[in-house]
Protein backbone atom coordinates (compact mmCIF):
# COMPACT_ATOMS: atom_id res chain seq x y z
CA UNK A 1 -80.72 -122.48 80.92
CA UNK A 2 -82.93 -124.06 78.38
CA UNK A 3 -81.46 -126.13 75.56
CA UNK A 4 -81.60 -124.87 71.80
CA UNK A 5 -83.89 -126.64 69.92
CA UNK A 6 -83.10 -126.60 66.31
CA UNK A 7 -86.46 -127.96 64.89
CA UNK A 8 -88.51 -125.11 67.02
CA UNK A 9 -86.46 -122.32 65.15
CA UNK A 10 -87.53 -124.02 61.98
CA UNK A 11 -91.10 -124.03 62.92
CA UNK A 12 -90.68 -120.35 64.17
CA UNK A 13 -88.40 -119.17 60.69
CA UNK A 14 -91.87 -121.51 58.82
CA UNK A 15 -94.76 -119.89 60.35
CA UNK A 16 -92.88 -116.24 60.44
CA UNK A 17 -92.00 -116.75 56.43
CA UNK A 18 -95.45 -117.49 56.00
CA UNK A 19 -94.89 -121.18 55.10
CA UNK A 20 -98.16 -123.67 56.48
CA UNK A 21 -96.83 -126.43 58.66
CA UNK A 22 -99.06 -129.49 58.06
CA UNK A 23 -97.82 -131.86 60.98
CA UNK A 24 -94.57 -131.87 62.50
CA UNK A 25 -93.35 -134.98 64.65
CA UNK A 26 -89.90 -133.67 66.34
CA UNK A 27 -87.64 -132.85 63.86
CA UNK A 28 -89.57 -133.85 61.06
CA UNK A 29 -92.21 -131.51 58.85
CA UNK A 30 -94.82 -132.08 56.28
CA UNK A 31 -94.99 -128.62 55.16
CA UNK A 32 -97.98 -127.12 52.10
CA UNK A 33 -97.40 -127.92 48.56
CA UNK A 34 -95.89 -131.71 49.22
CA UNK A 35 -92.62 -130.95 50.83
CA UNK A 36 -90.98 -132.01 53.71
CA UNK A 37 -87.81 -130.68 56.32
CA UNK A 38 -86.12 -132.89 57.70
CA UNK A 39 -83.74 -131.19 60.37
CA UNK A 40 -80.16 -133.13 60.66
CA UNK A 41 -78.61 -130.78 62.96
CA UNK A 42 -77.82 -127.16 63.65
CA UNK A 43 -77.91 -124.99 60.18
CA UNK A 44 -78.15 -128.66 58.06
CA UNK A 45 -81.82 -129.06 56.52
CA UNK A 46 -83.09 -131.66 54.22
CA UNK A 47 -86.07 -130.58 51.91
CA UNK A 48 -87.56 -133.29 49.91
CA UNK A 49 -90.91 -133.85 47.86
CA UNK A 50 -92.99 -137.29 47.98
CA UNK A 51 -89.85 -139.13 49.40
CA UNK A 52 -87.42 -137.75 46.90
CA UNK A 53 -84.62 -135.71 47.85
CA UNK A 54 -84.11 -132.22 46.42
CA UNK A 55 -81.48 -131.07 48.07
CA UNK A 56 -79.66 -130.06 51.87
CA UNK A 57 -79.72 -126.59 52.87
CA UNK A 58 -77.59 -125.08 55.88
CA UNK A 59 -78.94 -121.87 55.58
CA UNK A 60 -82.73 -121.46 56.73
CA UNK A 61 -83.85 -118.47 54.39
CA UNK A 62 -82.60 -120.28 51.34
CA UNK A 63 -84.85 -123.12 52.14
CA UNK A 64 -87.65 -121.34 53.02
CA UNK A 65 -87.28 -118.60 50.03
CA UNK A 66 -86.69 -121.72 47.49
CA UNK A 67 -89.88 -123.29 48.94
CA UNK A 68 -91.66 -120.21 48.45
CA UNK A 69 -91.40 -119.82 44.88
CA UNK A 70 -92.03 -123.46 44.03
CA UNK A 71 -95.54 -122.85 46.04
CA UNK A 72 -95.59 -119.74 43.78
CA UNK A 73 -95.33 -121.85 40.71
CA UNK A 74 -97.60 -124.13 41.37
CA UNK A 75 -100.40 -121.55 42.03
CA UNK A 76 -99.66 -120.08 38.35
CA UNK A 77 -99.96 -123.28 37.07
């Protein structure tokens, strides 16, 4: 039996929510519009912007959503 990988779900839940993975390198992510996931361990995420910390997230969709409308933003802007 193969061994759950936490960081491929991210990349799956990413590219399925629509959300442009620049590089990843294991369980780290650049991700479109300056962000990066960092994943710490099973449901524990940490999103940050040019090396500043906004804030953990254990729940996938939450991240993903909240990085969704900040790309949002920043197109209406």
């Amino acid at each position: 039996m193969e061994e759950y990988n936490e960081a491929d779900f991210v990349e799956y839940a990413l590219t399925q929510m629509g959300v442009r993975i620049l590089q990843r390198n294991g369980k780290y992510f650049d991700i479109e519009g300056a962000f990066s996931v960092e994943v710490e361990k099973k449901d524990l995420y940490r999103l940050s912007t040019d090396g500043w910390v906004i804030s953990p997230f254990d729940d996938i969709g939450k991240m993903i959503e909240f990085i969704k409308k900040n790309l949002e933003q920043n197109e209406q802007n």
